[in-house]
N, C-alpha and C. Protein backbone atom coordinates (compact mmCIF):
# COMPACT_ATOMS: atom_id res chain seq x y z
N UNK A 1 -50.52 -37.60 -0.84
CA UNK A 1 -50.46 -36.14 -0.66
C UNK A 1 -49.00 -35.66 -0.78
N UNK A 2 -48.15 -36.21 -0.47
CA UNK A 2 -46.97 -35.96 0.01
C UNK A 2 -45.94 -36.12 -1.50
N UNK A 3 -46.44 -37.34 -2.13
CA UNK A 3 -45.98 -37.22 -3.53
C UNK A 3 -46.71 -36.32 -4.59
N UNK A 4 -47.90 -35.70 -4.54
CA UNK A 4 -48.05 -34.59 -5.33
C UNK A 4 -47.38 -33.15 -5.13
N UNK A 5 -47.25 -32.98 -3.52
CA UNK A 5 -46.56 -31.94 -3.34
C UNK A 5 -45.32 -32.06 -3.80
N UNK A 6 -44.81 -32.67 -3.96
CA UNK A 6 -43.14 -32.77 -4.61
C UNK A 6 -43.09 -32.89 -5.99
N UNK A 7 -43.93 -33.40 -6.90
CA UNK A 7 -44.70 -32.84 -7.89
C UNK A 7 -44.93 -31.55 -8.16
N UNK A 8 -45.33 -30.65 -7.44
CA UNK A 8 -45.99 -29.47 -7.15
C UNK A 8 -44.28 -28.42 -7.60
N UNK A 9 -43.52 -29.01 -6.47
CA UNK A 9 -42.44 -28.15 -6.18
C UNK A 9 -41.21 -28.71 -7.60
N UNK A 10 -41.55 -29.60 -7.93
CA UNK A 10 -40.66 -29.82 -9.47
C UNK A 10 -41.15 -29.01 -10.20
N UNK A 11 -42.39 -28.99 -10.93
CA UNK A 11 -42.90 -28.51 -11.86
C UNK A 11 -42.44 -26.67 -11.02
N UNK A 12 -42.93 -26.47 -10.20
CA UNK A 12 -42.24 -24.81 -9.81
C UNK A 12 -40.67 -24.43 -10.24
N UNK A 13 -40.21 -25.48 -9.69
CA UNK A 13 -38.98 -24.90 -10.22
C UNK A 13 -38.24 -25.59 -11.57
N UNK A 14 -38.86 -26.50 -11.95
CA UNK A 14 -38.73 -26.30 -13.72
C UNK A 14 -39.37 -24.44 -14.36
N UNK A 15 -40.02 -24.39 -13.99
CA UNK A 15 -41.23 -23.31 -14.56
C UNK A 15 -40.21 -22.06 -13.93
N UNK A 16 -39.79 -22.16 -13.36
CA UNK A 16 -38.64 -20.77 -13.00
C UNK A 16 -37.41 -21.16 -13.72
N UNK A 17 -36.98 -22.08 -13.66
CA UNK A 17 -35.57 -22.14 -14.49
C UNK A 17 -35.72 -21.96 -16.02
N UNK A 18 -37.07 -21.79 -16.76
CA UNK A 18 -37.24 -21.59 -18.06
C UNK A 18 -37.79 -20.81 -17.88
N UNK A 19 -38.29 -19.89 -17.11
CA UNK A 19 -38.22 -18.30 -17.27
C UNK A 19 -36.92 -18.01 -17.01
N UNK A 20 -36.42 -18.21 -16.20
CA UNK A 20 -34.91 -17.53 -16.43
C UNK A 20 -34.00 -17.59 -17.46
N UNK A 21 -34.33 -18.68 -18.56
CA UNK A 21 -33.51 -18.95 -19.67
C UNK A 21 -34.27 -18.05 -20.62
N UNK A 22 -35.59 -17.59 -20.71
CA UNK A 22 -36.14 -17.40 -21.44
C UNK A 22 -35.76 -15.48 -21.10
N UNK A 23 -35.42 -15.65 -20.09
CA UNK A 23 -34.73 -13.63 -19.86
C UNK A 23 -33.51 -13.88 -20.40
N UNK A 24 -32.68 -14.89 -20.26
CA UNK A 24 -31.40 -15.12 -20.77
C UNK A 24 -31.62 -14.80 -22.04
N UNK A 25 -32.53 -16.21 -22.82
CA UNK A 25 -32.03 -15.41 -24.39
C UNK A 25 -32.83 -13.86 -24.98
N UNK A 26 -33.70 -13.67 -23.95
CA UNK A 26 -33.98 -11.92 -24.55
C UNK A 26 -33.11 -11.10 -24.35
N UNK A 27 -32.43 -11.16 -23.26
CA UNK A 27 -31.08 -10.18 -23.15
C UNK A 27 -29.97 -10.59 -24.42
N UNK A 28 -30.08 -11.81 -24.76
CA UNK A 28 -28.82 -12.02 -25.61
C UNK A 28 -29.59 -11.68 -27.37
N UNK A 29 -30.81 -11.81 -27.53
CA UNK A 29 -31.53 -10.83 -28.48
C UNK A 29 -31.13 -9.36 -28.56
N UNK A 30 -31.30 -8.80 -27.41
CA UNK A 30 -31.40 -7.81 -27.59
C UNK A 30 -29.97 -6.85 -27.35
């Protein structure tokens, strides 16, 4: 249990740090 939750919380904050890159390069698009 304890190793999926940490699982859980990688994949979250992978998945936010590539939305944030992904506002990065639209601002630098635009």
């Amino acid at each position: 249990m304890k190793c999926l939750e940490i699982i859980n919380m990688n994949e979250l904050f992978v998945w936010k740090r590539s939305a944030l890159w992904r506002k990065e390069g639209f601002w630098k698009k635009s």
